[in-house]
N, C-alpha and C. Protein backbone atom coordinates (compact mmCIF):
# COMPACT_ATOMS: atom_id res chain seq x y z
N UNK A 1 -5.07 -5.69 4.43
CA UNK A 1 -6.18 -5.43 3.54
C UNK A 1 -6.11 -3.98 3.06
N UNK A 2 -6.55 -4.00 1.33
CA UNK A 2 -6.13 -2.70 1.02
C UNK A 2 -7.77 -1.71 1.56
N UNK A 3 -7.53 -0.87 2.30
CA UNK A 3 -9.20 0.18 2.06
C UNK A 3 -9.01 1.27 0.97
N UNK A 4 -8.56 0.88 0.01
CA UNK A 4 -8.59 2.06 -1.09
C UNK A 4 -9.68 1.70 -2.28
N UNK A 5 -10.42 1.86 -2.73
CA UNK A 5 -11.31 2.12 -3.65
C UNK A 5 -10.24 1.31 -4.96
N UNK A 6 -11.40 -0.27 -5.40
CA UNK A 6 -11.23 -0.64 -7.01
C UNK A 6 -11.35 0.06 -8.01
N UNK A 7 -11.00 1.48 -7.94
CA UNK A 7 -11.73 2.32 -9.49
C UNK A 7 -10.42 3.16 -9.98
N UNK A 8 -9.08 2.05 -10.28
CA UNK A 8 -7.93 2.44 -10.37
C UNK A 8 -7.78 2.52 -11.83
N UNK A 9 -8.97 3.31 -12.87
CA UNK A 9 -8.28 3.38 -14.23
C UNK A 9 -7.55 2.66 -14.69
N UNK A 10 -7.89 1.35 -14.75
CA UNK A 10 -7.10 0.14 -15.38
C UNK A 10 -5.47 -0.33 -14.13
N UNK A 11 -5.82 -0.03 -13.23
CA UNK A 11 -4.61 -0.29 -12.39
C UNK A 11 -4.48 -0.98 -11.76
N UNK A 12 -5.69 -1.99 -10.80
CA UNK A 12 -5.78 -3.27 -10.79
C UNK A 12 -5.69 -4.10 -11.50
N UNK A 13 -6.12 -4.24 -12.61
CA UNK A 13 -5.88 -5.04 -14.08
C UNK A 13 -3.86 -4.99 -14.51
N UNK A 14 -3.97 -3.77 -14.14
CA UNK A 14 -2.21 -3.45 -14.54
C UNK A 14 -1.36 -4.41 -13.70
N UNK A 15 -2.22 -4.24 -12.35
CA UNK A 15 -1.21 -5.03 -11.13
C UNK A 15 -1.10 -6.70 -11.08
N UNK A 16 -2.81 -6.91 -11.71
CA UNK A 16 -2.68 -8.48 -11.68
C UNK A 16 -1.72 -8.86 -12.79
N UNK A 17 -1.85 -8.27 -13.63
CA UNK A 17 -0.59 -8.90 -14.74
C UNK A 17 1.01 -8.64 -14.55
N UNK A 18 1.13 -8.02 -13.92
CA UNK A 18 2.00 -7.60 -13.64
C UNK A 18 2.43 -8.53 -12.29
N UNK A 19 1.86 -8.82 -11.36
CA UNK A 19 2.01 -10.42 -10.47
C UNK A 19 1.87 -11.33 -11.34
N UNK A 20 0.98 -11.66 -12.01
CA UNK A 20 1.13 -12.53 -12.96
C UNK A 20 2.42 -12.98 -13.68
N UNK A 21 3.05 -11.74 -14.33
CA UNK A 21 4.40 -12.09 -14.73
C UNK A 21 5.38 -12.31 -13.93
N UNK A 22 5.69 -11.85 -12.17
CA UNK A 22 6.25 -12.30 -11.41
C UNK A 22 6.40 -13.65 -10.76
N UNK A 23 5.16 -14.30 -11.13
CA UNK A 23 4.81 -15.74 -10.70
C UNK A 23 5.45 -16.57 -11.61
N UNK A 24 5.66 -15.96 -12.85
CA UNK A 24 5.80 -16.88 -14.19
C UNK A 24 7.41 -16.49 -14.05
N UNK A 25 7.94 -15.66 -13.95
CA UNK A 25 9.07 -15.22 -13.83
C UNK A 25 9.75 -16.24 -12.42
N UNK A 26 9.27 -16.11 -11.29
CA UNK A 26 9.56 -17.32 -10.59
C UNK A 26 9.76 -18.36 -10.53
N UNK A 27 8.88 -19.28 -11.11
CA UNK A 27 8.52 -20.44 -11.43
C UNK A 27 9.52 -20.58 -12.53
N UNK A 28 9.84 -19.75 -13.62
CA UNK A 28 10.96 -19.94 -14.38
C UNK A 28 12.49 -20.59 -13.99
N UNK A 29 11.96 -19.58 -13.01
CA UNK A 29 13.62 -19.48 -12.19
C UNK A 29 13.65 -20.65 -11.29
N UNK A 30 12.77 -21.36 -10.86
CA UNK A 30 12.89 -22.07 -9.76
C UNK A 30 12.87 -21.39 -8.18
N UNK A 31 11.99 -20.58 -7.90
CA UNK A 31 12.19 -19.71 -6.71
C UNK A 31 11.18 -18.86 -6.40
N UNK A 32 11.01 -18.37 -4.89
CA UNK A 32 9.84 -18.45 -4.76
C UNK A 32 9.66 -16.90 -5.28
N UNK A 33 8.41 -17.03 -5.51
CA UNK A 33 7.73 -15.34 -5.91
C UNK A 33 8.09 -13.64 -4.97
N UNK A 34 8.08 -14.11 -3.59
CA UNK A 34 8.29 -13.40 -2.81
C UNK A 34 9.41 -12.84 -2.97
N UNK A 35 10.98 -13.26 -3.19
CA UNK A 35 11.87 -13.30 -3.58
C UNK A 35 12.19 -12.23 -5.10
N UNK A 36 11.89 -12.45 -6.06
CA UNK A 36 10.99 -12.43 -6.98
C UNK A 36 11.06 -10.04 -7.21
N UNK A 37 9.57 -10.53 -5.97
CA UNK A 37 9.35 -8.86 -5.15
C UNK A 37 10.40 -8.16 -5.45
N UNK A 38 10.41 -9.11 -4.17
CA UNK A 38 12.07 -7.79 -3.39
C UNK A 38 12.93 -7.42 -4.56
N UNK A 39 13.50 -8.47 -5.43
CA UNK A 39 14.51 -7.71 -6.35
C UNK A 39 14.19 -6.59 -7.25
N UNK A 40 12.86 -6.46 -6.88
CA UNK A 40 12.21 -5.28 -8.01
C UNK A 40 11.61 -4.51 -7.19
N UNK A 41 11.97 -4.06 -5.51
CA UNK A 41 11.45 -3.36 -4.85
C UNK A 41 13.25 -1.79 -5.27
N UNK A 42 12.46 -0.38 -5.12
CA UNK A 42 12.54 0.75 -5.46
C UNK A 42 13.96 0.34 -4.12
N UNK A 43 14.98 1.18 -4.54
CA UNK A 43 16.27 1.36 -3.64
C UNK A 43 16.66 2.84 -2.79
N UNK A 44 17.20 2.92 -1.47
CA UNK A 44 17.31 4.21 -1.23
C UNK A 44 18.05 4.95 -2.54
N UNK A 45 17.12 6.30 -2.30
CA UNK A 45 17.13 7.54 -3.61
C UNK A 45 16.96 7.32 -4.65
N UNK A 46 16.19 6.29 -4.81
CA UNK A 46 15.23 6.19 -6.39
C UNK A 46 14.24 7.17 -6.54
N UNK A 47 14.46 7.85 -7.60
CA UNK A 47 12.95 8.16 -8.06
C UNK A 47 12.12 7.31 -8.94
N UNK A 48 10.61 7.93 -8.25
CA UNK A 48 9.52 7.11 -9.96
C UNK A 48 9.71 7.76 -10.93
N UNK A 49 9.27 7.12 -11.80
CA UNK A 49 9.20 7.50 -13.07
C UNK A 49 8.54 8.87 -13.10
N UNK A 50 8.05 9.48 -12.11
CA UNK A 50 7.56 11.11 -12.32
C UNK A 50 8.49 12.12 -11.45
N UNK A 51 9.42 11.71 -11.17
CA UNK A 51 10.21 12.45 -10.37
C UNK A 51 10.32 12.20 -8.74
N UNK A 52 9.22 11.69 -8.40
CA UNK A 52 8.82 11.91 -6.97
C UNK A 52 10.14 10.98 -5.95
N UNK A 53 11.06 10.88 -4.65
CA UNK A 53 11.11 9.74 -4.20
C UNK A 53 10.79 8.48 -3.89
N UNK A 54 11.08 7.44 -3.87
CA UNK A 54 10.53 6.20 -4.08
C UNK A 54 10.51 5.79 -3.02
N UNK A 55 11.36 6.16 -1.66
CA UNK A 55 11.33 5.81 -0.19
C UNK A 55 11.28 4.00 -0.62
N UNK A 56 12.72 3.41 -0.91
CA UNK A 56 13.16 2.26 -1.20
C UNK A 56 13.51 1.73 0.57
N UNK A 57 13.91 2.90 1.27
CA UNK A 57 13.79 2.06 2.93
C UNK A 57 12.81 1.99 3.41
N UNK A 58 11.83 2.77 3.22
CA UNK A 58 10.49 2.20 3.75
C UNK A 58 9.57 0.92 3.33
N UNK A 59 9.59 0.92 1.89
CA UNK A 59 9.17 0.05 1.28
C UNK A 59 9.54 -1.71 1.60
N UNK A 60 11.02 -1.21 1.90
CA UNK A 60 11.66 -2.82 2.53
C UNK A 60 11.10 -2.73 4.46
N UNK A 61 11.05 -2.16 4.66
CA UNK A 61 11.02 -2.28 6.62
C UNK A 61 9.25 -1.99 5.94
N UNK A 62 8.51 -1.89 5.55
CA UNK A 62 6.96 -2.09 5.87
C UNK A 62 7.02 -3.65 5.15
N UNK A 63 7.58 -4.27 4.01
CA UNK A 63 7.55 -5.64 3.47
C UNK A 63 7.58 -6.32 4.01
N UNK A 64 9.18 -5.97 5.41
CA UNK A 64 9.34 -7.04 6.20
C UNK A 64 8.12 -7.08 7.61
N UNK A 65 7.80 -5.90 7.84
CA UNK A 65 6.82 -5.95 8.95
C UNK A 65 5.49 -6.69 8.33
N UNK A 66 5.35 -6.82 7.05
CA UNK A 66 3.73 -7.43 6.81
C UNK A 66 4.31 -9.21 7.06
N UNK A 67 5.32 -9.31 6.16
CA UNK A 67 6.04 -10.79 6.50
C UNK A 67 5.81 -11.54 7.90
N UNK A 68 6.49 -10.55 8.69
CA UNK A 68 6.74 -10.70 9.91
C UNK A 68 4.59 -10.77 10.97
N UNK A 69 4.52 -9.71 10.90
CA UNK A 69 3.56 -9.58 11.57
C UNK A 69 1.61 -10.50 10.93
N UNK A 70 2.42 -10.94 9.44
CA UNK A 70 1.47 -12.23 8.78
C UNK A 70 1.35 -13.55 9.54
N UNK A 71 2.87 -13.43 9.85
CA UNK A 71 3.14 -15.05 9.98
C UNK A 71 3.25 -15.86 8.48
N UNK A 72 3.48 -14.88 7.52
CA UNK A 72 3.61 -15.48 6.24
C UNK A 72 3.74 -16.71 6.14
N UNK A 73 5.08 -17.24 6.45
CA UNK A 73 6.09 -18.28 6.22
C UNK A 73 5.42 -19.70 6.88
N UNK A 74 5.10 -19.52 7.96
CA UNK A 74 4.13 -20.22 8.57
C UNK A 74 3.08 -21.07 8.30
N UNK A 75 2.01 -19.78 7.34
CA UNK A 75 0.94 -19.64 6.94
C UNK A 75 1.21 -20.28 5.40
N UNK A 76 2.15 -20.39 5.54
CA UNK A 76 2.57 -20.51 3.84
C UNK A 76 2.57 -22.34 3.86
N UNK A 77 3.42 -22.65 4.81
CA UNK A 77 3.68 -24.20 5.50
C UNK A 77 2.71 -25.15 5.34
N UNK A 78 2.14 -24.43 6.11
CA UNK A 78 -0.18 -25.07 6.12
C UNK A 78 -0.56 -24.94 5.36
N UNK A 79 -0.35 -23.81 3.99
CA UNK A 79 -1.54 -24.15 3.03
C UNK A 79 -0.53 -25.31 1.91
N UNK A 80 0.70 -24.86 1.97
CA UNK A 80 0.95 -26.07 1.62
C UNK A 80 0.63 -27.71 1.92
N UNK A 81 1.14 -27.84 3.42
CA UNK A 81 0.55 -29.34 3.80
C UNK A 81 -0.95 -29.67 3.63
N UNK A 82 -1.35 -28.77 3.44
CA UNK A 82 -3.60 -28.84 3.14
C UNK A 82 -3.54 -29.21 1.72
N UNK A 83 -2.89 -28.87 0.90
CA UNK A 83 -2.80 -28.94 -0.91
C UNK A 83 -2.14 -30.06 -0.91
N UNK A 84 -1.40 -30.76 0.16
CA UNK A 84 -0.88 -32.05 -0.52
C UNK A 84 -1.76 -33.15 0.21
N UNK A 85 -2.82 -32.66 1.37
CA UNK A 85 -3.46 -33.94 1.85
C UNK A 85 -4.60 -34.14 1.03
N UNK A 86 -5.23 -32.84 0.54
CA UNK A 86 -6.23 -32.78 -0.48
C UNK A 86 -6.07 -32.48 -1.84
N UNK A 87 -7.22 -33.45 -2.72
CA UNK A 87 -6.60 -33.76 -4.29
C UNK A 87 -7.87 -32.77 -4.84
N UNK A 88 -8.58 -32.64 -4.10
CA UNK A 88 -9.64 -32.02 -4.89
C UNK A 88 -9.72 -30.39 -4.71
N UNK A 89 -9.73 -30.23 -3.25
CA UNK A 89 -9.85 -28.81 -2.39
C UNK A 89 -8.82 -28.08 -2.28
N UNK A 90 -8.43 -26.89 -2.86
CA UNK A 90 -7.05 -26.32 -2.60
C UNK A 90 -6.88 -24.91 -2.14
N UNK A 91 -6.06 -24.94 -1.37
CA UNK A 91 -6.44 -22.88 -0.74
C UNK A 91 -4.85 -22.64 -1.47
N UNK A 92 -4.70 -20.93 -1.41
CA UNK A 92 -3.61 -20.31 -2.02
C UNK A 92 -3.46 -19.22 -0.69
N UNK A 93 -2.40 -18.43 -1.19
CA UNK A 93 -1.92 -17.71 -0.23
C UNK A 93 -1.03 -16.56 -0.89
N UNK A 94 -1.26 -15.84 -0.89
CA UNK A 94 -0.32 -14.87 -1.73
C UNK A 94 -0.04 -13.32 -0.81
N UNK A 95 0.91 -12.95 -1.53
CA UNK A 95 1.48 -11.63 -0.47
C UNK A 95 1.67 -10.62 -1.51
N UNK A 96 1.29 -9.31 -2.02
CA UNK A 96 2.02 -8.66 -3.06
C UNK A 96 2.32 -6.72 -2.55
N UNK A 97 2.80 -6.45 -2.49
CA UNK A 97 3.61 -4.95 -2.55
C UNK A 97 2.62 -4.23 -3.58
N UNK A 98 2.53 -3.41 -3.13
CA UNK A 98 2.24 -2.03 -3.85
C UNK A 98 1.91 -0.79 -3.35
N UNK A 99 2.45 -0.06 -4.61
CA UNK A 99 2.90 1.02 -4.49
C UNK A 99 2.26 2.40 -5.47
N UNK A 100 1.22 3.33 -4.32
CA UNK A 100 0.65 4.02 -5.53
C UNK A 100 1.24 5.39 -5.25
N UNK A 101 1.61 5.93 -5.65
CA UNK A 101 1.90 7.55 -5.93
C UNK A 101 0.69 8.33 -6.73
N UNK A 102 0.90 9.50 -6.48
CA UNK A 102 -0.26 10.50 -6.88
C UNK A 102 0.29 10.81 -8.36
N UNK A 103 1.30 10.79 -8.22
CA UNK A 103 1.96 11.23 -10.06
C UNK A 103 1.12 12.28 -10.73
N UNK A 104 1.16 13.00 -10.51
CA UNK A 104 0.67 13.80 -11.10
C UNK A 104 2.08 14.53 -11.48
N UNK A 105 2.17 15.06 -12.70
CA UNK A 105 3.51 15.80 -13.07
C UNK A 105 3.95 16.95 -12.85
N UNK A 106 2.69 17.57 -12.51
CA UNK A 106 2.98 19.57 -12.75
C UNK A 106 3.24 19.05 -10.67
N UNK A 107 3.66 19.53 -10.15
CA UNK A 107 4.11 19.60 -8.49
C UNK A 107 3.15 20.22 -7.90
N UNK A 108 2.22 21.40 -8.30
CA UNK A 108 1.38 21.68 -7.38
C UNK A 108 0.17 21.15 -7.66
N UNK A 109 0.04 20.10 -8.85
CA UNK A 109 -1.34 19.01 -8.38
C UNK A 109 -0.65 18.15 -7.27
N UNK A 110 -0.19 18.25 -6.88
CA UNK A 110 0.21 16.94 -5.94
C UNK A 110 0.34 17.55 -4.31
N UNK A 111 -0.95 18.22 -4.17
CA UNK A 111 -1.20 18.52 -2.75
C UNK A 111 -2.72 18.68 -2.50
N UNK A 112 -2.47 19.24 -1.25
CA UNK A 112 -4.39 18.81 -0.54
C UNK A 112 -4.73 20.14 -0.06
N UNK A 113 -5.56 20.09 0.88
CA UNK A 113 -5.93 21.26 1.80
C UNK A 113 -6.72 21.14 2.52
N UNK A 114 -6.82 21.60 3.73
CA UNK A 114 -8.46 21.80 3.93
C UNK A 114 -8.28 22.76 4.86
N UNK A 115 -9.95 22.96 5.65
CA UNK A 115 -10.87 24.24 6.01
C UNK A 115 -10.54 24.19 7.45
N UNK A 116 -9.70 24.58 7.99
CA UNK A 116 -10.14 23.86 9.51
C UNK A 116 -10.55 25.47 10.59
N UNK A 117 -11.83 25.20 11.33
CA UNK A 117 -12.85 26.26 11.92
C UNK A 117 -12.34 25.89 13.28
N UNK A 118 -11.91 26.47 14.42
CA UNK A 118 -12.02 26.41 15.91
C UNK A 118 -12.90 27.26 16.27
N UNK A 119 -13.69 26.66 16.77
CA UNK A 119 -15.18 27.58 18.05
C UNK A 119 -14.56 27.83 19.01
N UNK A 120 -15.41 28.56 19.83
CA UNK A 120 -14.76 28.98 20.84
C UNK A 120 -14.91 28.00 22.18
N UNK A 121 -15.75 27.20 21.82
CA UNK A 121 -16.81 26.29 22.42
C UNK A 121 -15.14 25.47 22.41
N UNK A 122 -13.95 25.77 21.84
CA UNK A 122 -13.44 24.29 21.76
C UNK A 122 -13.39 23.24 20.70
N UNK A 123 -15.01 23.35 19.87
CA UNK A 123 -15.23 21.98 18.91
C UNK A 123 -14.19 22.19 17.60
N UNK A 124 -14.16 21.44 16.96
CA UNK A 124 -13.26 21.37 15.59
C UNK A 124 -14.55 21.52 14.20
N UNK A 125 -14.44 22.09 13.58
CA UNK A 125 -15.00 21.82 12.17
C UNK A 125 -13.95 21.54 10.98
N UNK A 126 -13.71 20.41 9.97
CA UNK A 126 -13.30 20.56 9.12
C UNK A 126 -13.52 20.21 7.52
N UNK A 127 -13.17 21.08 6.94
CA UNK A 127 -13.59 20.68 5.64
C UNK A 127 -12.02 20.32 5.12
N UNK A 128 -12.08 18.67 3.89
CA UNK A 128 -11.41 18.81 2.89
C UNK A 128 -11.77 18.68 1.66
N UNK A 129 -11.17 18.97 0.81
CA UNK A 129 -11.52 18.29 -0.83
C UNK A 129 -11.21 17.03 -1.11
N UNK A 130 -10.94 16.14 -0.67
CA UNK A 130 -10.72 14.93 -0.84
C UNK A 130 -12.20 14.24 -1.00
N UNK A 131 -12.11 13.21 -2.10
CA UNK A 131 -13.09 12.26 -2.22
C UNK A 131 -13.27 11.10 -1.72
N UNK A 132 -14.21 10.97 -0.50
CA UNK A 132 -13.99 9.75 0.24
C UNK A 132 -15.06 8.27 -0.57
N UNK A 133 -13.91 7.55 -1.05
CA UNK A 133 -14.53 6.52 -2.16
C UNK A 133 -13.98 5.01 -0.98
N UNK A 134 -14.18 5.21 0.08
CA UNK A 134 -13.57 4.17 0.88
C UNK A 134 -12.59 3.38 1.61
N UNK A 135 -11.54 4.40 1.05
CA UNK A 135 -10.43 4.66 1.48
C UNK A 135 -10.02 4.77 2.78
N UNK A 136 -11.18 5.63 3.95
CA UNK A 136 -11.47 6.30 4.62
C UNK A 136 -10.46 7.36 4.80
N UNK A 137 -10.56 8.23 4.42
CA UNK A 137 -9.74 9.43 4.16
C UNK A 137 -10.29 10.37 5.24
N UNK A 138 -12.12 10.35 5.41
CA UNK A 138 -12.43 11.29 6.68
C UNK A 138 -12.08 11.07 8.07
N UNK A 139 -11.34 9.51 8.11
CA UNK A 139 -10.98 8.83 9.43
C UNK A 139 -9.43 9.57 9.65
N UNK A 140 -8.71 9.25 8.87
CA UNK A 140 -7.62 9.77 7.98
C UNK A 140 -7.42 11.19 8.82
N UNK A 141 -8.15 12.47 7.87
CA UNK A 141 -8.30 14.29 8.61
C UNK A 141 -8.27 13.84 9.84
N UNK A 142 -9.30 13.41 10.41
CA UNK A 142 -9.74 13.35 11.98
C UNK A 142 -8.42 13.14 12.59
N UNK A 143 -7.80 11.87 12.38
CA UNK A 143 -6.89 11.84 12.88
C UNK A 143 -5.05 12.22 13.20
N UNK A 144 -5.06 12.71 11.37
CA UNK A 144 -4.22 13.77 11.35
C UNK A 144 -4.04 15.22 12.31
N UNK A 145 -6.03 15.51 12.15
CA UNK A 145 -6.32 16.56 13.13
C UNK A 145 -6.01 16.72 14.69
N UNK A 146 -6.22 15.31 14.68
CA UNK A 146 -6.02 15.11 16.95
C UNK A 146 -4.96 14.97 17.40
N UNK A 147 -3.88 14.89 16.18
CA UNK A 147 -2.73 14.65 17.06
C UNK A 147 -2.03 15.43 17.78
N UNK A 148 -1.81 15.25 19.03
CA UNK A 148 -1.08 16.18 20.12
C UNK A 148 -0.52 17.28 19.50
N UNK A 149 0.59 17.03 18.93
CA UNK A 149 1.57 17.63 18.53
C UNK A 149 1.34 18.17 17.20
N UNK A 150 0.27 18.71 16.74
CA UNK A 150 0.05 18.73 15.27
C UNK A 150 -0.03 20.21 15.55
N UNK A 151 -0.52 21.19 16.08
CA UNK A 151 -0.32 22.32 15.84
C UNK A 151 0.65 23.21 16.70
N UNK A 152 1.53 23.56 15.43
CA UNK A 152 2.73 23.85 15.92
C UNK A 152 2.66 25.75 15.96
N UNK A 153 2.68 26.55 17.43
CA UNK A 153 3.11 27.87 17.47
C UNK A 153 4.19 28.54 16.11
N UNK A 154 3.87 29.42 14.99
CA UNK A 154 4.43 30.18 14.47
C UNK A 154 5.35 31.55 14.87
């Protein structure tokens, strides 16, 4: 499940058509959609279209872990055999990739920051600029913040 905020400046709309034409593109072909994906998943040392890396090995080893850890194939089996016992009632099942980058073009929009206060007490205070639209991005700091190994002696 995605937790990122629907208020993608026409980019959900971009994505459904854009599956949309992958489905139709499938079905053309005789083959399944999933398939489909992958041949249009980013390759090691691609860049996007803004320069950035495309991390084409990650993109395949997180695809296969959602596959894998779905039970996709499985899941895929059953909603099939349910669509052929029933003429009226039908469930779907779909899987899709994506991929958002910050793109921003100039290189130093494409970073963050924040405030971080140590008391003496021990406690943490932090501030970032980030806009938390549901994403959970303040879960996100926190936990960037606690990790063992995160502050490293200069």
């Amino acid at each position: 499940m995605s937790n990122t905020a629907f208020r993608g400046f026409g980019g959900v709309q971009g994505t459904f058509i854009a599956e949309a034409i992958l489905e139709n593109v499938a079905d053309f072909l005789n083959t399944e959609p999933y398939k489909v994906r992958e041949l249009n998943f980013f390759h090691k040392d691609d860049l996007a279209h803004f320069g950035m890396n495309a991390g084409g090995d990650s993109v395949r080893r997180c695809w296969q872990m959602c596959l894998d850890r779905s039970d996709y194939f499985h899941r895929r089996t059953l909603v099939e055999e349910y669509n052929r016992a029933n003429r009226w009632k039908k469930k779907g099942l779909a899987i899709t990739p994506a991929r958002f980058g910050i793109s921003f073009l100039q290189s130093y929009m494409n970073q963050g920051g924040a405030l971080v206060h140590i008391y003496r007490d021990g406690s943490v205070l932090i501030s970032h600029g980030g806009s938390e639209m549901g994403q959970g991005l303040h879960t996100k700091v926190i936990q960037v913040m606690s990790m063992k190994d995160f502050y490293q002696p200069y």
